[in-house]
C-alpha atoms as a PDB file:
ATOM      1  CA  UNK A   1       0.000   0.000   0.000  1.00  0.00           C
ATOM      2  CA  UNK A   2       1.311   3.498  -1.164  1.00  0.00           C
ATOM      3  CA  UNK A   3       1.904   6.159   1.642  1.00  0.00           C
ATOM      4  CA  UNK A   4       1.037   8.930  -1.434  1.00  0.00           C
ATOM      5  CA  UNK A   5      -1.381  11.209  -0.099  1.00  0.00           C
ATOM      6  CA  UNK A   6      -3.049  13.353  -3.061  1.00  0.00           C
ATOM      7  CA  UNK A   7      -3.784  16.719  -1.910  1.00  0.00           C
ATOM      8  CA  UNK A   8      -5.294  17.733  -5.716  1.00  0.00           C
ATOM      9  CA  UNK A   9      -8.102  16.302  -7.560  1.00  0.00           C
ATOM     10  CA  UNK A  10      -8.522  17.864 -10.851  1.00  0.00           C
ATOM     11  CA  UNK A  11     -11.620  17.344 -13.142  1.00  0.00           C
ATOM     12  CA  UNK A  12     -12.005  18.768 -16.928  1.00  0.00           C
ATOM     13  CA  UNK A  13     -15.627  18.711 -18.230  1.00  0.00           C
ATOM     14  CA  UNK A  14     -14.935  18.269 -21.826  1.00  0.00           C
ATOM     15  CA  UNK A  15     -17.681  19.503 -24.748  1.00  0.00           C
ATOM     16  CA  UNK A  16     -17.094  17.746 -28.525  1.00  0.00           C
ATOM     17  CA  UNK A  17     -19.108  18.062 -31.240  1.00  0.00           C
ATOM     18  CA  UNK A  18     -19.019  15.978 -34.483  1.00  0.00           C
ATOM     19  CA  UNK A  19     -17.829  18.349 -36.863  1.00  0.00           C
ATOM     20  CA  UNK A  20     -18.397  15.559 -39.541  1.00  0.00           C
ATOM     21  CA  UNK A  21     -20.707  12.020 -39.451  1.00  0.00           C
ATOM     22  CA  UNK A  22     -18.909  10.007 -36.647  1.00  0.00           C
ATOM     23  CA  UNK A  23     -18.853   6.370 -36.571  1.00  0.00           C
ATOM     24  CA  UNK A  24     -18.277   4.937 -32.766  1.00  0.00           C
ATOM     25  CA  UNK A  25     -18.202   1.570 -33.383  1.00  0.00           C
ATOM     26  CA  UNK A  26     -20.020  -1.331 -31.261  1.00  0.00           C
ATOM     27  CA  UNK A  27     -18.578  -4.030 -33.009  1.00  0.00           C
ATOM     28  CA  UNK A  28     -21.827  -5.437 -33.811  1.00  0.00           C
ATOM     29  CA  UNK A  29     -23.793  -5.628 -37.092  1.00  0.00           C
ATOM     30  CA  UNK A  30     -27.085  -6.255 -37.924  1.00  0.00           C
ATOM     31  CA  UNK A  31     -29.260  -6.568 -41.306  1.00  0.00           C
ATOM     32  CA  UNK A  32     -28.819  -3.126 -42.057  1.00  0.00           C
ATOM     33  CA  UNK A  33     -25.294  -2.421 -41.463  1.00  0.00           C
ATOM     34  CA  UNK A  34     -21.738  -4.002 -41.184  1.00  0.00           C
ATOM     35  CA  UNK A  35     -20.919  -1.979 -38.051  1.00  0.00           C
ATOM     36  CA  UNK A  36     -23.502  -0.667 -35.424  1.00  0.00           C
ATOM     37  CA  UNK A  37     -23.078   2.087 -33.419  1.00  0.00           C
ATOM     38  CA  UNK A  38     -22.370   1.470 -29.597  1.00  0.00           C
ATOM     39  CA  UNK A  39     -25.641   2.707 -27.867  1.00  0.00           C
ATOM     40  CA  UNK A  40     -26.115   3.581 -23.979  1.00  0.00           C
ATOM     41  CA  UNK A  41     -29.257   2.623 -21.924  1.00  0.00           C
ATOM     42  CA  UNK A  42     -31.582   5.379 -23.513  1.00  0.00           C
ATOM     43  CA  UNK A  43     -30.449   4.057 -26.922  1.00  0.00           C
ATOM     44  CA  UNK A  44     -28.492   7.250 -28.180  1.00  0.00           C
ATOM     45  CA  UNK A  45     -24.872   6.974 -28.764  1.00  0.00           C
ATOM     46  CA  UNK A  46     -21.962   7.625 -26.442  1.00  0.00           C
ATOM     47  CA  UNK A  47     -18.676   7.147 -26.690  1.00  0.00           C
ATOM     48  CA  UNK A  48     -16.924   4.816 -24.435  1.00  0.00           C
ATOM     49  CA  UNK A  49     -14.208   6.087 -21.714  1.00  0.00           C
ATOM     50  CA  UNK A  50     -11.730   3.654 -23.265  1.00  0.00           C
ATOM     51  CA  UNK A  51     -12.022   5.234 -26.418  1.00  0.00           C
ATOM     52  CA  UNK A  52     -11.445   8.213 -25.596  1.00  0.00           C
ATOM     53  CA  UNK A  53      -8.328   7.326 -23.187  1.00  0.00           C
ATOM     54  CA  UNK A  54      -6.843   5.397 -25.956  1.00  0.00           C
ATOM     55  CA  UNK A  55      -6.795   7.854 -28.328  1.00  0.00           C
ATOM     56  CA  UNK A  56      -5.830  10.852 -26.090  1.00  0.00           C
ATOM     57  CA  UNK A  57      -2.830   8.605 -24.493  1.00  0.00           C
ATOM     58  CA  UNK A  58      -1.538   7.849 -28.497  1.00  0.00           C
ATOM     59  CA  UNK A  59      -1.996  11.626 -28.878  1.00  0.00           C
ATOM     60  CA  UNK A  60       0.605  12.526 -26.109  1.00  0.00           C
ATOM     61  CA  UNK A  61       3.248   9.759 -27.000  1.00  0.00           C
ATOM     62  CA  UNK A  62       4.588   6.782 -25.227  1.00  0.00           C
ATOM     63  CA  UNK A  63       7.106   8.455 -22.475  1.00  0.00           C
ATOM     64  CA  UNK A  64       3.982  10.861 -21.608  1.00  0.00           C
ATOM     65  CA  UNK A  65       1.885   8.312 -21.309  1.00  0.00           C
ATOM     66  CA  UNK A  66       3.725   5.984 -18.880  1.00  0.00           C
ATOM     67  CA  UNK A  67       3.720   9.237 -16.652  1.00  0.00           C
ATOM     68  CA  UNK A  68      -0.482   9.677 -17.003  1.00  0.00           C
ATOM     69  CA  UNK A  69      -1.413   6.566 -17.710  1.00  0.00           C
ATOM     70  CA  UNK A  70       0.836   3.827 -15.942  1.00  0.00           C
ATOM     71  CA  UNK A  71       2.769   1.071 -16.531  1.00  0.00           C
ATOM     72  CA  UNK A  72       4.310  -2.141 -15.467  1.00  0.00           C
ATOM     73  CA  UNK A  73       7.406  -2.980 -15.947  1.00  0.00           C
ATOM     74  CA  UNK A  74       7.646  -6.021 -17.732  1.00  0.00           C
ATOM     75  CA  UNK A  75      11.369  -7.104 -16.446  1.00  0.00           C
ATOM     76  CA  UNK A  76      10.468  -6.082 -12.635  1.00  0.00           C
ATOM     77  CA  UNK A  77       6.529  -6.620 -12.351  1.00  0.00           C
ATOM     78  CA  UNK A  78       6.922  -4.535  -9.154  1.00  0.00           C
ATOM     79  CA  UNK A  79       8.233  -1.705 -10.794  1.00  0.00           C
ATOM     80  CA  UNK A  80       5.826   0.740 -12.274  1.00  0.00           C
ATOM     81  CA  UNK A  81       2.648   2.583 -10.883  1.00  0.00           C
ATOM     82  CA  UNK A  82      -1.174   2.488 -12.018  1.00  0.00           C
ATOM     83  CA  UNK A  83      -2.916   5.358 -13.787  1.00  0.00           C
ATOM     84  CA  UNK A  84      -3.222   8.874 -12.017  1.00  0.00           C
ATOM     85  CA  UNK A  85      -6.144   9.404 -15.040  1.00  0.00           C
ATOM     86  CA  UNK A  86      -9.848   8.772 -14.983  1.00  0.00           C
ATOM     87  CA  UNK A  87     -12.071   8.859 -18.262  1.00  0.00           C
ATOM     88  CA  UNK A  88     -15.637   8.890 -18.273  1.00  0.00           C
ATOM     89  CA  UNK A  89     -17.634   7.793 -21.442  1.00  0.00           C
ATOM     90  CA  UNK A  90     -18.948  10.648 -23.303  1.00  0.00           C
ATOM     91  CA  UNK A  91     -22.572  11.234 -23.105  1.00  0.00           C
ATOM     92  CA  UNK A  92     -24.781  12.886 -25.374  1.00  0.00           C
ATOM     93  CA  UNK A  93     -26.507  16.089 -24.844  1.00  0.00           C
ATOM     94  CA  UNK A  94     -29.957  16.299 -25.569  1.00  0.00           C
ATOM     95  CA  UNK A  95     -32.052  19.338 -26.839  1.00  0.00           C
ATOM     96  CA  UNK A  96     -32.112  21.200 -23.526  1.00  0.00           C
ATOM     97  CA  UNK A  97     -28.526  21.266 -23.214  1.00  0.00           C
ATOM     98  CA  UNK A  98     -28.226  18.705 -20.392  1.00  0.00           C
ATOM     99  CA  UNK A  99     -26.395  15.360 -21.067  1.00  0.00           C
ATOM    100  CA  UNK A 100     -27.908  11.917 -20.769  1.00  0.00           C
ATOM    101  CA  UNK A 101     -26.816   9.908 -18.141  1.00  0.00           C
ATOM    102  CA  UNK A 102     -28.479   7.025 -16.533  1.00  0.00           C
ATOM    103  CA  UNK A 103     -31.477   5.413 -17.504  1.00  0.00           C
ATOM    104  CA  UNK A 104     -34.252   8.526 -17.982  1.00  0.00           C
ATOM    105  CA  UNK A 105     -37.964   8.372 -18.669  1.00  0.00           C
ATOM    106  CA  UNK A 106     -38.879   7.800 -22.311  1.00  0.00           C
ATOM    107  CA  UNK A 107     -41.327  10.277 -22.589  1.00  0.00           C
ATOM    108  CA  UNK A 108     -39.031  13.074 -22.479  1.00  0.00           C
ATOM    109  CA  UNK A 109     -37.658  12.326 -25.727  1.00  0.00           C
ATOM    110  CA  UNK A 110     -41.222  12.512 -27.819  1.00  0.00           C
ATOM    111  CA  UNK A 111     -39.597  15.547 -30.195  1.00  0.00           C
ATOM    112  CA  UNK A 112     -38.169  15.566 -33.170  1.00  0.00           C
ATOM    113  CA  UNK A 113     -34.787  15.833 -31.993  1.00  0.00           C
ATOM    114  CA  UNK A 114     -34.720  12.732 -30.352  1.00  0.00           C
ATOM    115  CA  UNK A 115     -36.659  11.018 -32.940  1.00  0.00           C
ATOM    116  CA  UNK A 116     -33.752  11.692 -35.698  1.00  0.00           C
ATOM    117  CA  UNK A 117     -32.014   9.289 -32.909  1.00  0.00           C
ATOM    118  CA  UNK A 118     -33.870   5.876 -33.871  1.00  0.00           C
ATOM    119  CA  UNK A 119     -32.225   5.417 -37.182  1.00  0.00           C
ATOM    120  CA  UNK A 120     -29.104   6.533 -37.624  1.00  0.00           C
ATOM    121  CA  UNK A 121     -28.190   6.804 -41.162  1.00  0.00           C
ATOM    122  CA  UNK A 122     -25.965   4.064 -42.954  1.00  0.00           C
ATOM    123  CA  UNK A 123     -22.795   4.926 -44.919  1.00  0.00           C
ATOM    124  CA  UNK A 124     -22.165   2.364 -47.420  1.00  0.00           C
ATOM    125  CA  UNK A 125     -18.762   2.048 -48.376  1.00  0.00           C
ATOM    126  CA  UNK A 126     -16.583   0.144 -50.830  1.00  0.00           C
ATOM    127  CA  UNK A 127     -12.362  -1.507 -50.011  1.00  0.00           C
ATOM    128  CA  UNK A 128     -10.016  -0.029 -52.486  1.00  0.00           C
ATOM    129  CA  UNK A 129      -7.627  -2.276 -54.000  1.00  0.00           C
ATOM    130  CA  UNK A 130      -3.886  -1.335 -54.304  1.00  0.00           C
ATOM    131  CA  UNK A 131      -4.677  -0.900 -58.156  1.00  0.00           C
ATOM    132  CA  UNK A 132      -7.544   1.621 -56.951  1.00  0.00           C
ATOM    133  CA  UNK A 133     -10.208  -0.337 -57.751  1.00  0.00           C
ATOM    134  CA  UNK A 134     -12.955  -2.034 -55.557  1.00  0.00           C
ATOM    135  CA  UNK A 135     -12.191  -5.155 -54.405  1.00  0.00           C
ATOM    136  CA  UNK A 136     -14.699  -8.246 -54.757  1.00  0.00           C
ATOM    137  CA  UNK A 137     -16.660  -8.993 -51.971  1.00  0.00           C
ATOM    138  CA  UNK A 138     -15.161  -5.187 -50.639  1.00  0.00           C
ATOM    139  CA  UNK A 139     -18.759  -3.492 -50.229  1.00  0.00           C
ATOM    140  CA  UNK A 140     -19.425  -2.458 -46.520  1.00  0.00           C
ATOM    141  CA  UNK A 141     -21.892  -0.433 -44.617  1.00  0.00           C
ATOM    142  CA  UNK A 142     -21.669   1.593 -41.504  1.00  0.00           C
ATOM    143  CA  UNK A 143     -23.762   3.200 -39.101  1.00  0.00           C
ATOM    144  CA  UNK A 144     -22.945   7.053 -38.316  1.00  0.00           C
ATOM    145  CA  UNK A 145     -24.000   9.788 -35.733  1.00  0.00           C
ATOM    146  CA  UNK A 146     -25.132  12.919 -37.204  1.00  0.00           C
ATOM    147  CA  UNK A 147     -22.911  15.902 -37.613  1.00  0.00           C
ATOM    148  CA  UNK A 148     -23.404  18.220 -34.808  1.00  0.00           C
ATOM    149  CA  UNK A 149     -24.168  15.652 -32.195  1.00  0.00           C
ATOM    150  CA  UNK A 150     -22.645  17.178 -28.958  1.00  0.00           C
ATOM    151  CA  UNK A 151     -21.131  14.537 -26.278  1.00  0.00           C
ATOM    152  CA  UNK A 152     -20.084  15.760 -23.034  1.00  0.00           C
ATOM    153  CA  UNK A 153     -16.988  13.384 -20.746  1.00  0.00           C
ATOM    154  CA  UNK A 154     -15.022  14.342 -17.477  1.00  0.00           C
ATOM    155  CA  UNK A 155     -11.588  13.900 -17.147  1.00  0.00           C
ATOM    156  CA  UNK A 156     -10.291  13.652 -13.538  1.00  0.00           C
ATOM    157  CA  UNK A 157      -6.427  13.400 -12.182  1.00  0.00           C
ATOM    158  CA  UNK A 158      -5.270  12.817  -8.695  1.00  0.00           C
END
């Protein structure tokens, strides 16, 4: 047990908006598309913690990294330290402004902002070929989030 006593806690609330269609894939697929978006409770998409943590901690390079995010040292398994970083997944924001978190009553999102939610639209898509040409059997589809959706996260670091 560590004798570290934090005397800081720092937390970021974090805004993003899709500047273009986004695709946050779920990894599943269904009849209409090759690759689903990940959904929350509510149905609406989010963006997973780990996605965003991944992504950040390739952004700042490894030796940063092993500073934010941890490590273990291979060689000496007690060498190293865990990760002085929290992510949380980034939730959408509805109409009002607010983000939605936990499971929330259904009849809030009658309008036709929410509605545009249900089906997202499908980007079909074709696998290029070193030639440049499509490659048999290359056709794909994939589901997007509008442009414009807003997603709100929280970064926090002791």
């Amino acid at each position: 047990m560590s004798d570290t006593k934090y005397t800081h806690r720092y937390l970021a609330r974090i805004v993003i908006e899709a500047i273009t269609p986004l695709s946050i894939g779920s990894g599943q697929k269904d009849v209409i598309s090759d690759a689903m978006v990940v959904l929350d409770i509510n149905g609406f998409p989010y963006i997973p913690g780990t996605s965003l943590a991944g992504v950040i901690r390739h952004a700042i390079g490894e030796n940063d990294a092993k500073e934010f995010f941890g490590y273990q040292d291979q060689k000496e398994p007690s060498k190293g330290h865990g990760s002085d970083i929290i992510f949380t997944s980034a939730q959408m924001i509805g109409e009002d402004g607010k983000v939605i978190d936990g499971l929330a009553d259904r009849k809030k999102f009658n309008s036709t902002f929410y509605k545009h939610f249900e089906k997202l639209p499908v980007r079909q898509h074709v696998k290029i070929s070193e030639k440049g040409t499509s490659e048999e059997r290359g056709k794909f589809d994939e589901q997007v989030v509008f442009k414009g959706t807003r997603f709100c996260f929280e970064i926090e670091m002791v």
